[in-house]
PDB file of N, CA and C in Angstrom:
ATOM      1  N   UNK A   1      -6.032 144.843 -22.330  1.00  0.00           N
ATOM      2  CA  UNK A   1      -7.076 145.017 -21.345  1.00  0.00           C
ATOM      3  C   UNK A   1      -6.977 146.405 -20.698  1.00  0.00           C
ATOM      4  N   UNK A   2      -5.898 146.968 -19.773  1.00  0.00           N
ATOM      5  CA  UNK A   2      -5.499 147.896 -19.462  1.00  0.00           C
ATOM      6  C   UNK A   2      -5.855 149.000 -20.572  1.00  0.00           C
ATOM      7  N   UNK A   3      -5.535 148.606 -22.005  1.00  0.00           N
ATOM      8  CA  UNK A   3      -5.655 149.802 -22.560  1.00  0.00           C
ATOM      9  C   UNK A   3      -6.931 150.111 -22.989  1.00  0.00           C
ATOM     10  N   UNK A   4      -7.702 149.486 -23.138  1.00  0.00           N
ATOM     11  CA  UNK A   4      -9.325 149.259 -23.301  1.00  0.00           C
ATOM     12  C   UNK A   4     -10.159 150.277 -22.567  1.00  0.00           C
ATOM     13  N   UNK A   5      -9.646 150.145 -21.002  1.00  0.00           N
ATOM     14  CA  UNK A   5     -10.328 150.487 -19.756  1.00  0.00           C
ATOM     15  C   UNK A   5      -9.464 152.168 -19.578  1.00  0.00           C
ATOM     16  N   UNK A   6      -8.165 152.730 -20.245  1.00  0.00           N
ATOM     17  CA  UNK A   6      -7.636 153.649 -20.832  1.00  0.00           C
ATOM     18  C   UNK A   6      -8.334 154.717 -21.646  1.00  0.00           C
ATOM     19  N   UNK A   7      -8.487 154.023 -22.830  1.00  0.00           N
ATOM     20  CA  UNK A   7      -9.359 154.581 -23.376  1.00  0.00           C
ATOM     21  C   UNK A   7     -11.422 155.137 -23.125  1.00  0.00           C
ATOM     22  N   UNK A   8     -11.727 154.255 -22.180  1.00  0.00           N
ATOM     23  CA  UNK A   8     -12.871 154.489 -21.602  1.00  0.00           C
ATOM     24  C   UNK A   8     -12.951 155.823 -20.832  1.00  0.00           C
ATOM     25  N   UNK A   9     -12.202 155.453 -20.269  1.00  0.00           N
ATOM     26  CA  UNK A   9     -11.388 156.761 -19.026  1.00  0.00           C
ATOM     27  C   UNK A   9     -11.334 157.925 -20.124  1.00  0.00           C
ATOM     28  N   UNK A  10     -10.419 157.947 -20.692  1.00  0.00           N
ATOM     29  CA  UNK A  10     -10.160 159.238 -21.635  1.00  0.00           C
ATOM     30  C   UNK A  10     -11.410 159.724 -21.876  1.00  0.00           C
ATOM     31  N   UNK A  11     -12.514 158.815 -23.031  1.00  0.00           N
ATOM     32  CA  UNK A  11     -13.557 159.286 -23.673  1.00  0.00           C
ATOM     33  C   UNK A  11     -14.610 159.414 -22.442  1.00  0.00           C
ATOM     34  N   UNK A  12     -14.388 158.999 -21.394  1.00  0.00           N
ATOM     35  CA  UNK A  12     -15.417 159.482 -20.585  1.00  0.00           C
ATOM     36  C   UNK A  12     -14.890 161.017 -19.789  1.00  0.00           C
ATOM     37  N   UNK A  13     -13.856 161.634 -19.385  1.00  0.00           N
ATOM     38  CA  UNK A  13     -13.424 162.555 -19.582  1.00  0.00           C
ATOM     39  C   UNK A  13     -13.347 163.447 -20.547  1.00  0.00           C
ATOM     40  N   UNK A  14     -13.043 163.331 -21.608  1.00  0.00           N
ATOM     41  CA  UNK A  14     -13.668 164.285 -22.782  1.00  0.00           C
ATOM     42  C   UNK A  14     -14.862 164.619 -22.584  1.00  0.00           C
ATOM     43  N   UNK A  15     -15.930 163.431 -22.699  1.00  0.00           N
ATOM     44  CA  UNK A  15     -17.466 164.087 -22.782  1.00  0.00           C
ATOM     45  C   UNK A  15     -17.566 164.875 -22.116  1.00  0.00           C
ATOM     46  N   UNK A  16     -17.181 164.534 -20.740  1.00  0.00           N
ATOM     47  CA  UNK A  16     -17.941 165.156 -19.426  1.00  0.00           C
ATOM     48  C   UNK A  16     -17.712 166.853 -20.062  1.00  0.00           C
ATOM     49  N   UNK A  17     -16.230 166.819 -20.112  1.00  0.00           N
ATOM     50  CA  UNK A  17     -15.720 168.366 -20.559  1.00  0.00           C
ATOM     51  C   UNK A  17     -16.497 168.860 -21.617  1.00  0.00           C
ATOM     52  N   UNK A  18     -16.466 168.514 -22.626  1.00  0.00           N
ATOM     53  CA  UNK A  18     -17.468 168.555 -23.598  1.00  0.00           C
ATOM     54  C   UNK A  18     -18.979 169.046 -23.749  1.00  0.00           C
ATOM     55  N   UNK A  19     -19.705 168.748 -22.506  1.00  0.00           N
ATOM     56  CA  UNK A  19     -21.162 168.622 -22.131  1.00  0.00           C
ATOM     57  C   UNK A  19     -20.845 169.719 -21.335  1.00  0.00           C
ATOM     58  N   UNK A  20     -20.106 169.781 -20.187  1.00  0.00           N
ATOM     59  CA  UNK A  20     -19.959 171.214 -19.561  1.00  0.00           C
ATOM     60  C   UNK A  20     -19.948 172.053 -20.686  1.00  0.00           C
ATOM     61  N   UNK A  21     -19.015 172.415 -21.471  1.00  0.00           N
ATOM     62  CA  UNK A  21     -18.653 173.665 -22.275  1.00  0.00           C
ATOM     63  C   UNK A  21     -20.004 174.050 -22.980  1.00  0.00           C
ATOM     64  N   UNK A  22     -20.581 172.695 -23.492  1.00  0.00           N
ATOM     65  CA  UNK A  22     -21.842 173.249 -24.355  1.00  0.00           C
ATOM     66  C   UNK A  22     -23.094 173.332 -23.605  1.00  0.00           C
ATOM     67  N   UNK A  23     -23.227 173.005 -22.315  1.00  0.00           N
ATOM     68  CA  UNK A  23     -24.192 173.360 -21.324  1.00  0.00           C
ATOM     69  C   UNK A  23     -23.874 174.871 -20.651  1.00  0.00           C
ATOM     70  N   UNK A  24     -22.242 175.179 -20.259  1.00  0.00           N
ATOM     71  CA  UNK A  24     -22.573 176.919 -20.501  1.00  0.00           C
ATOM     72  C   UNK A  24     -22.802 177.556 -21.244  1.00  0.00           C
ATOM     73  N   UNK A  25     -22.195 177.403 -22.625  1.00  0.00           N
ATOM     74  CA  UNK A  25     -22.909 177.780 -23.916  1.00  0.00           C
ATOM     75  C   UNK A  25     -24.399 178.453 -24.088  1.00  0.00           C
ATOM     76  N   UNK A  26     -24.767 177.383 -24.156  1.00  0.00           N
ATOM     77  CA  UNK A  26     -26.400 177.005 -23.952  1.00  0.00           C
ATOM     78  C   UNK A  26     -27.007 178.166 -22.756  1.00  0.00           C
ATOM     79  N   UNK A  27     -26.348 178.110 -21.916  1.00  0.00           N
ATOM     80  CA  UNK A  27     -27.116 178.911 -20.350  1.00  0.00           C
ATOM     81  C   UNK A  27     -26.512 180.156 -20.925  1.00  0.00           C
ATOM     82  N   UNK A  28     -25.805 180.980 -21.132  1.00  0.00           N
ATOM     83  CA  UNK A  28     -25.740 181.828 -21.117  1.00  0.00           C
ATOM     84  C   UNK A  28     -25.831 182.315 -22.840  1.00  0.00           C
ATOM     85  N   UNK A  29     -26.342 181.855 -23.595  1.00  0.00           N
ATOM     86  CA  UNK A  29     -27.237 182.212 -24.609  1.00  0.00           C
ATOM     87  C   UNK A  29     -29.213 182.106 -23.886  1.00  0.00           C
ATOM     88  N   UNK A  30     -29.488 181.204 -22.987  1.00  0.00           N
ATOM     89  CA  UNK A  30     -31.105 181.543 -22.845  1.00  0.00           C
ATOM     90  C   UNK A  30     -30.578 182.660 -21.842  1.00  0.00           C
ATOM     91  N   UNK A  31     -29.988 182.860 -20.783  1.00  0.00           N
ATOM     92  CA  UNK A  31     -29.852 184.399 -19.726  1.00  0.00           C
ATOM     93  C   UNK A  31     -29.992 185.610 -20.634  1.00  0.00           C
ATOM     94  N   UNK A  32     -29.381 185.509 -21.407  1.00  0.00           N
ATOM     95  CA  UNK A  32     -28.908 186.877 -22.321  1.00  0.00           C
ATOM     96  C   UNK A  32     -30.369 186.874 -23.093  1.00  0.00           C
ATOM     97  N   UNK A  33     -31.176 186.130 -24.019  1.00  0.00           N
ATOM     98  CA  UNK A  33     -32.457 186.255 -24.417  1.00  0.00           C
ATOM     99  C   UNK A  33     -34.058 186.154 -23.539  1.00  0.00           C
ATOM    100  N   UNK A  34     -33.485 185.351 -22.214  1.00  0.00           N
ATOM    101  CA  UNK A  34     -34.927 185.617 -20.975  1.00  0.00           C
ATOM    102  C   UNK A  34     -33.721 186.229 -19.857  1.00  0.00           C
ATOM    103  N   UNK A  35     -33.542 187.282 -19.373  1.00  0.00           N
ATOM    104  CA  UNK A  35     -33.169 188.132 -18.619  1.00  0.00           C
ATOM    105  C   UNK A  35     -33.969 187.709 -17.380  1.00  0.00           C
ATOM    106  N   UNK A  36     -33.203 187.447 -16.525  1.00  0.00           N
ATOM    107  CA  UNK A  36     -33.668 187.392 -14.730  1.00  0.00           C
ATOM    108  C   UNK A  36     -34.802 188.870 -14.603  1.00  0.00           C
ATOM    109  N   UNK A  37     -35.865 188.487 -13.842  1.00  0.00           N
ATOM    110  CA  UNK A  37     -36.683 189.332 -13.419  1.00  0.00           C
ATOM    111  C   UNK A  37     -35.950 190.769 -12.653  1.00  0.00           C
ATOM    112  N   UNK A  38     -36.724 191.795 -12.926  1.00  0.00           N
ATOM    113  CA  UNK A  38     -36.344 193.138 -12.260  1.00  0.00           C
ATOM    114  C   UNK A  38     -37.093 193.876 -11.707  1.00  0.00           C
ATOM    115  N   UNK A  39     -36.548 194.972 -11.236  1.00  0.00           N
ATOM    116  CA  UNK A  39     -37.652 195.332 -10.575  1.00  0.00           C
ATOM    117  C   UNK A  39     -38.562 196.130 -11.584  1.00  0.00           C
ATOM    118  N   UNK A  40     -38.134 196.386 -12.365  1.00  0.00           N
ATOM    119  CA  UNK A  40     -39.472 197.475 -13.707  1.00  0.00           C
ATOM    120  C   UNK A  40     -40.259 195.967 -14.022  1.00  0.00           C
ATOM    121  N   UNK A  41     -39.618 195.013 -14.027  1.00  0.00           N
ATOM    122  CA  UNK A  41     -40.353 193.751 -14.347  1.00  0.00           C
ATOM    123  C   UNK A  41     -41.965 193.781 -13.989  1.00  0.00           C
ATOM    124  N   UNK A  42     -41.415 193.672 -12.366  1.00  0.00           N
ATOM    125  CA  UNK A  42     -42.573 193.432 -11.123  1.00  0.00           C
ATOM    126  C   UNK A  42     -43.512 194.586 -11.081  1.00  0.00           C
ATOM    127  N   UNK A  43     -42.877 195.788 -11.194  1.00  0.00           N
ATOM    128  CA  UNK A  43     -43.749 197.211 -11.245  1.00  0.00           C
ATOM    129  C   UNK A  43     -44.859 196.954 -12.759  1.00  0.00           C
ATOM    130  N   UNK A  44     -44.544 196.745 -13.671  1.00  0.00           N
ATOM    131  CA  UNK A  44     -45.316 196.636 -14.346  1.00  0.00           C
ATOM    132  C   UNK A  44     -46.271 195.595 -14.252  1.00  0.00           C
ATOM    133  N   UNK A  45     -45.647 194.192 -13.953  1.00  0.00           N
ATOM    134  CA  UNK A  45     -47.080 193.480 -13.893  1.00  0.00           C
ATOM    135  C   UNK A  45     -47.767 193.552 -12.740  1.00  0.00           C
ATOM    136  N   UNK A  46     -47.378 194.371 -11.426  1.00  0.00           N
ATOM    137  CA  UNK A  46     -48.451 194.701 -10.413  1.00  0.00           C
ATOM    138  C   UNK A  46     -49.579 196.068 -11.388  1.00  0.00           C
ATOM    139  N   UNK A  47     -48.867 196.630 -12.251  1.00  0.00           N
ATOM    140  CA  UNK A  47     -49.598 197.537 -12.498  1.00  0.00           C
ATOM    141  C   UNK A  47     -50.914 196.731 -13.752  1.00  0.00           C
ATOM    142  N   UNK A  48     -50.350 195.913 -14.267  1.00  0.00           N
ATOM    143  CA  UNK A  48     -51.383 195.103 -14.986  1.00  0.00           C
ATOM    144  C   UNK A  48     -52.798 194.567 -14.320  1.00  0.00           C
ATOM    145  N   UNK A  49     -51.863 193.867 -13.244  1.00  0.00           N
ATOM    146  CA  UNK A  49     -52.998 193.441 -12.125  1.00  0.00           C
ATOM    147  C   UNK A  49     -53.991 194.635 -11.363  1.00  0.00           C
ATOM    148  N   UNK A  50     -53.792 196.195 -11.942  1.00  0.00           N
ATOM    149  CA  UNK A  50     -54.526 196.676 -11.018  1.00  0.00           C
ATOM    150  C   UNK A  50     -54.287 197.427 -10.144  1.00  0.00           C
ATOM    151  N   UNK A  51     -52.734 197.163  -9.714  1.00  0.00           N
ATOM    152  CA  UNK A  51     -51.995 197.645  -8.417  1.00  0.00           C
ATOM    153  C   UNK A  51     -50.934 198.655  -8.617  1.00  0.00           C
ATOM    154  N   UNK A  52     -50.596 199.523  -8.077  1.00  0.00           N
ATOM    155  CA  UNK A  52     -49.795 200.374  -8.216  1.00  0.00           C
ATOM    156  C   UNK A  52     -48.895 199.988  -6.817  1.00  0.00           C
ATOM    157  N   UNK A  53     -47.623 199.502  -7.061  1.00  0.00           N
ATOM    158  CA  UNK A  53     -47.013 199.300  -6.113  1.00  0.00           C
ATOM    159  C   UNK A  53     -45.975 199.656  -5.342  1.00  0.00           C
ATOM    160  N   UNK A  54     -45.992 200.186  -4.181  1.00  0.00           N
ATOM    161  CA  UNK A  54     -44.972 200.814  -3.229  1.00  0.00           C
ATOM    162  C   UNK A  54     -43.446 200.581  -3.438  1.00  0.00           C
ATOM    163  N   UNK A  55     -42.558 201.242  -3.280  1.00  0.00           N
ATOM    164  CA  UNK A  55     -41.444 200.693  -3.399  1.00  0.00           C
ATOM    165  C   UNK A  55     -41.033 199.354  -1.970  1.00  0.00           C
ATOM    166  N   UNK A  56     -41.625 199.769  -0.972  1.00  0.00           N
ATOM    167  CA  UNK A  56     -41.164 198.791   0.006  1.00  0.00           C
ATOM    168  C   UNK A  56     -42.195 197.552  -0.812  1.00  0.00           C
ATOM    169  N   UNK A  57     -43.100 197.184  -1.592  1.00  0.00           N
ATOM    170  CA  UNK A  57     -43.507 196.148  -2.190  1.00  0.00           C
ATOM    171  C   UNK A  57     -42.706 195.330  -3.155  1.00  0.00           C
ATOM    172  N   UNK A  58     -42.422 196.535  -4.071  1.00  0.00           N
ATOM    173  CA  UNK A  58     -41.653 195.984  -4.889  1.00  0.00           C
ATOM    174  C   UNK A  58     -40.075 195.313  -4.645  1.00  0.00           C
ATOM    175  N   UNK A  59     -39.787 195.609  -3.549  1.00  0.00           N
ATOM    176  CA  UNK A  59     -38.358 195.228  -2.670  1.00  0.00           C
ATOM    177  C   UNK A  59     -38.780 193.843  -2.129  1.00  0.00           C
ATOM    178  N   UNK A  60     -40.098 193.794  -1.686  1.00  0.00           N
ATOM    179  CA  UNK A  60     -40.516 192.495  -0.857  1.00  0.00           C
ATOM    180  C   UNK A  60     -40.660 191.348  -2.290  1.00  0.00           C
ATOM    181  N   UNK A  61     -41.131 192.159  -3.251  1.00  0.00           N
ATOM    182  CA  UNK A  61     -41.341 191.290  -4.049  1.00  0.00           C
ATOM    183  C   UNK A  61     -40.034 190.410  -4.547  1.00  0.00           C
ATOM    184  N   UNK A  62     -38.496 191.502  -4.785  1.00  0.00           N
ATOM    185  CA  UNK A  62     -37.548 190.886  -5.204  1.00  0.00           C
ATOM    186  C   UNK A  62     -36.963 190.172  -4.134  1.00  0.00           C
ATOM    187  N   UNK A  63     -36.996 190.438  -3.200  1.00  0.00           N
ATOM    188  CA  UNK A  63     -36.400 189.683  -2.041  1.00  0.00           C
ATOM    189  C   UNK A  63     -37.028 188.318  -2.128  1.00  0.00           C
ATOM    190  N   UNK A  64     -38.278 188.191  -2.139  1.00  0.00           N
ATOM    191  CA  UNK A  64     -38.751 186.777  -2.217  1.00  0.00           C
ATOM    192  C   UNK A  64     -38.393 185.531  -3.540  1.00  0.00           C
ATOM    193  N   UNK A  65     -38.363 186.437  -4.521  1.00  0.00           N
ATOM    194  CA  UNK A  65     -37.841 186.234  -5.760  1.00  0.00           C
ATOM    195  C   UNK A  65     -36.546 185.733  -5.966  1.00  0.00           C
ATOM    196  N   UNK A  66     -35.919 186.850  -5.388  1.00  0.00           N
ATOM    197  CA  UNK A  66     -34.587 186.150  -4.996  1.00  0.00           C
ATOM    198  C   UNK A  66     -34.358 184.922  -3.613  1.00  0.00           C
ATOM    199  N   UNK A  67     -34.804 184.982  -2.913  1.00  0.00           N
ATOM    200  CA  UNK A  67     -35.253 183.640  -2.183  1.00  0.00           C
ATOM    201  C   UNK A  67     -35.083 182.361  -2.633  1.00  0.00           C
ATOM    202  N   UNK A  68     -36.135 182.479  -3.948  1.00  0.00           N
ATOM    203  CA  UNK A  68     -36.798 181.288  -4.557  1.00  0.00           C
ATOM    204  C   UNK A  68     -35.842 180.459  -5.480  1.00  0.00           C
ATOM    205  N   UNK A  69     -34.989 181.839  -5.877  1.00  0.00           N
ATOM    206  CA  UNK A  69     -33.642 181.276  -7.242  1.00  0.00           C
ATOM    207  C   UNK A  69     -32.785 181.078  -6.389  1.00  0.00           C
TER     208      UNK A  69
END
């Protein structure tokens, strides 16, 4: 009985470890191919939209940005 509830324990410890390792894996293979927003990011798509944007804009912009993450 004891060893039953042993072994549960173990294999539920493994996974967990397991699922971590391949969930950082995973995250830092999509970071490295979609790169966190920047500021040439934001400058360009204000400039798409039309806008040519200030540097104190583009600061407001990452500040909020960074806010949000």
């Amino acid at each position: 009985m004891w060893e039953n509830i042993l072994w549960c324990v173990i294999g539920l410890i493994v996974g967990l470890v397991v699922g971590f390792l391949l969930a950082r894996k995973f995250m830092k293979k999509y970071l490295k191919e979609n790169p966190p927003i920047n500021e040439k990011m934001i400058k360009i798509m204000m400039q798409q939209m039309g806008r040519t944007p200030s540097q104190k804009q583009i600061n407001q912009m990452m500040k909020a940005m960074n806010k949000v993450q």
